[in-house]
N, C-alpha and C. Protein backbone atom coordinates (compact mmCIF):
# COMPACT_ATOMS: atom_id res chain seq x y z
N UNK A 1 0.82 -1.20 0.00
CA UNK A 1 0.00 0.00 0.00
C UNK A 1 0.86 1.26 0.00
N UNK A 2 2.07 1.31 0.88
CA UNK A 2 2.76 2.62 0.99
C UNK A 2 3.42 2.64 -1.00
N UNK A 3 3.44 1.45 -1.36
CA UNK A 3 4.36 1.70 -2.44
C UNK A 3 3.35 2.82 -3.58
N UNK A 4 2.03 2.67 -3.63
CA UNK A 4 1.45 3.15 -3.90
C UNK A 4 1.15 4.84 -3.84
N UNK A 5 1.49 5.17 -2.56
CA UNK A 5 1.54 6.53 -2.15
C UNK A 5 2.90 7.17 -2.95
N UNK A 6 4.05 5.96 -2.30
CA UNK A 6 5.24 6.82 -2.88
C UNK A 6 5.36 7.05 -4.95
N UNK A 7 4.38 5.94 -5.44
CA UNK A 7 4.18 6.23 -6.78
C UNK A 7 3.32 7.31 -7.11
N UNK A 8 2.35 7.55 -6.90
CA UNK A 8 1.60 8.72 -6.57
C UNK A 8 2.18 9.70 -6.35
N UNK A 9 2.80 9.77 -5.19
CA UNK A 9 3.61 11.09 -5.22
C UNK A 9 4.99 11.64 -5.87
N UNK A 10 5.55 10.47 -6.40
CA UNK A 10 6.88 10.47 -7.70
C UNK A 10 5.62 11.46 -9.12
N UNK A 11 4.77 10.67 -9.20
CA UNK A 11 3.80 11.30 -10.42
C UNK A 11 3.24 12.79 -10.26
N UNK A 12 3.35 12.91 -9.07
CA UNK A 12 2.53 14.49 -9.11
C UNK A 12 4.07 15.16 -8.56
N UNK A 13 4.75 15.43 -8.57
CA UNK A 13 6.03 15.63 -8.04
C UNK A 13 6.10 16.37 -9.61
N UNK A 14 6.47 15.11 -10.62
CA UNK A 14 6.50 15.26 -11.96
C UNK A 14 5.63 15.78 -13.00
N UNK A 15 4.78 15.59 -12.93
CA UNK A 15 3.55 16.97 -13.03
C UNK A 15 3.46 18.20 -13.13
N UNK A 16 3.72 18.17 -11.58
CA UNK A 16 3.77 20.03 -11.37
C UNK A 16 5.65 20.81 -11.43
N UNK A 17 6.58 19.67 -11.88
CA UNK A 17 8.01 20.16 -12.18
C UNK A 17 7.68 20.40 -13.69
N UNK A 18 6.95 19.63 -14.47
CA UNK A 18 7.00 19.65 -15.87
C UNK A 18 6.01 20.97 -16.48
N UNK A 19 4.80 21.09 -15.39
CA UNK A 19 3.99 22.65 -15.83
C UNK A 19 5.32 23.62 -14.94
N UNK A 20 5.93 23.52 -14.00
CA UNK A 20 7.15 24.79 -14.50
C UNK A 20 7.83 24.57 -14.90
N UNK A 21 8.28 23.78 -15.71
CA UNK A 21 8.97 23.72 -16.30
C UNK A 21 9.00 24.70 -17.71
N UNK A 22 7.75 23.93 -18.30
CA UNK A 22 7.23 24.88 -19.92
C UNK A 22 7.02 26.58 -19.14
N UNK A 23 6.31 26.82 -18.22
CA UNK A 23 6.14 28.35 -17.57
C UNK A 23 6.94 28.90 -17.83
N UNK A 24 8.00 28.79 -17.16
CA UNK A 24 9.40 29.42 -17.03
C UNK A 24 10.66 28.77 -17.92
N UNK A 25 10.22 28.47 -19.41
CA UNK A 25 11.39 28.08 -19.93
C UNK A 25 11.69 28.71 -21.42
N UNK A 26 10.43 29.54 -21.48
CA UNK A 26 10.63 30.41 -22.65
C UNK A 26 11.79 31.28 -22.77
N UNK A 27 11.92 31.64 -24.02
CA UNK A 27 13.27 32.03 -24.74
C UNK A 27 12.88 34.26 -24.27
N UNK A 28 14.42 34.35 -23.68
CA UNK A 28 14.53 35.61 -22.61
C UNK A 28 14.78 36.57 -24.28
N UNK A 29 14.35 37.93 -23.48
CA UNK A 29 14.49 38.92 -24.69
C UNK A 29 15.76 39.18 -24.99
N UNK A 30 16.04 39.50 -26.05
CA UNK A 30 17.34 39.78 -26.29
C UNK A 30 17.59 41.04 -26.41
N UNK A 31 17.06 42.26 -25.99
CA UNK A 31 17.36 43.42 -26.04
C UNK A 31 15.84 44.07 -24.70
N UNK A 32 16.62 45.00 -24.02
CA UNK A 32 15.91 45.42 -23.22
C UNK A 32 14.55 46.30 -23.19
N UNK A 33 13.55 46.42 -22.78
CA UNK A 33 12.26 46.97 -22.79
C UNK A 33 12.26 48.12 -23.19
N UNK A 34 11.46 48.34 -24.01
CA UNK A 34 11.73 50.01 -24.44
C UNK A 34 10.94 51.18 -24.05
N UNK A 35 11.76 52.59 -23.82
CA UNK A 35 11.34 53.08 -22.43
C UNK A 35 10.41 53.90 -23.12
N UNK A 36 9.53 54.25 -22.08
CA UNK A 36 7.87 55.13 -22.17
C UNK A 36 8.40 56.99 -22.75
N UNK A 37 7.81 56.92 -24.10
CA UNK A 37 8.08 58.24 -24.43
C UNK A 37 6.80 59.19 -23.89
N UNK A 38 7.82 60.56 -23.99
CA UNK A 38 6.96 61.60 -23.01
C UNK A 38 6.79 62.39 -24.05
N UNK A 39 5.54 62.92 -24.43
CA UNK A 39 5.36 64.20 -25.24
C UNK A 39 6.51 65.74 -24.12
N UNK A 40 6.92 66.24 -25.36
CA UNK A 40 7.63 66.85 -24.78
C UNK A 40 6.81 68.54 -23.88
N UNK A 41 7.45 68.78 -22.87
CA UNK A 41 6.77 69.54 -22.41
C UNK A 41 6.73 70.64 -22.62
N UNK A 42 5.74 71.98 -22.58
CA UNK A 42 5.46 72.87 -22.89
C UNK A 42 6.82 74.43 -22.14
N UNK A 43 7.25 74.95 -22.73
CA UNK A 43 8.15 75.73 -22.15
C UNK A 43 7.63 76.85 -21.06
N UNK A 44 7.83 76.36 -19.98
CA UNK A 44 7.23 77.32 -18.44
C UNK A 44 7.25 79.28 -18.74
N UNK A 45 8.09 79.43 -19.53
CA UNK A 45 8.79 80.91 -20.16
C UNK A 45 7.66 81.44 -21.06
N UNK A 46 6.74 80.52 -21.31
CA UNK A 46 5.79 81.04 -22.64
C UNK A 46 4.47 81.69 -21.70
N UNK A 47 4.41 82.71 -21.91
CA UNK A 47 2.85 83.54 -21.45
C UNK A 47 2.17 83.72 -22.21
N UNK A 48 2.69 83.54 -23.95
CA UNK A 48 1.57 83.73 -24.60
C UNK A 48 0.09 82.59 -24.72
N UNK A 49 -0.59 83.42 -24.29
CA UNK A 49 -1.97 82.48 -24.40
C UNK A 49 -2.86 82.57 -25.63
């Protein structure tokens, strides 16, 4: 009966190593995130309205 448990638990052991496995095994970026452009801002010096 115990042999049973310990097969059981070899199988789900392997299971949940193999779903992280695929999760976390995708191919990493090869160049870094590209950064958030800012409309440029209005010059503080300008009064004309």
């Amino acid at each position: 009966m115990w042999l049973l448990f310990v097969e059981a638990g070899i199988a789900l052991f392997l299971l949940i190593f193999i779903v992280w496995w695929t999760m976390f095994a995708g191919r990493k970026p090869t160049h870094p995130p590209k950064r958030e452009q800012r409309p440029p801002e209005k010059d503080k010096t300008d009064t004309h309205y």
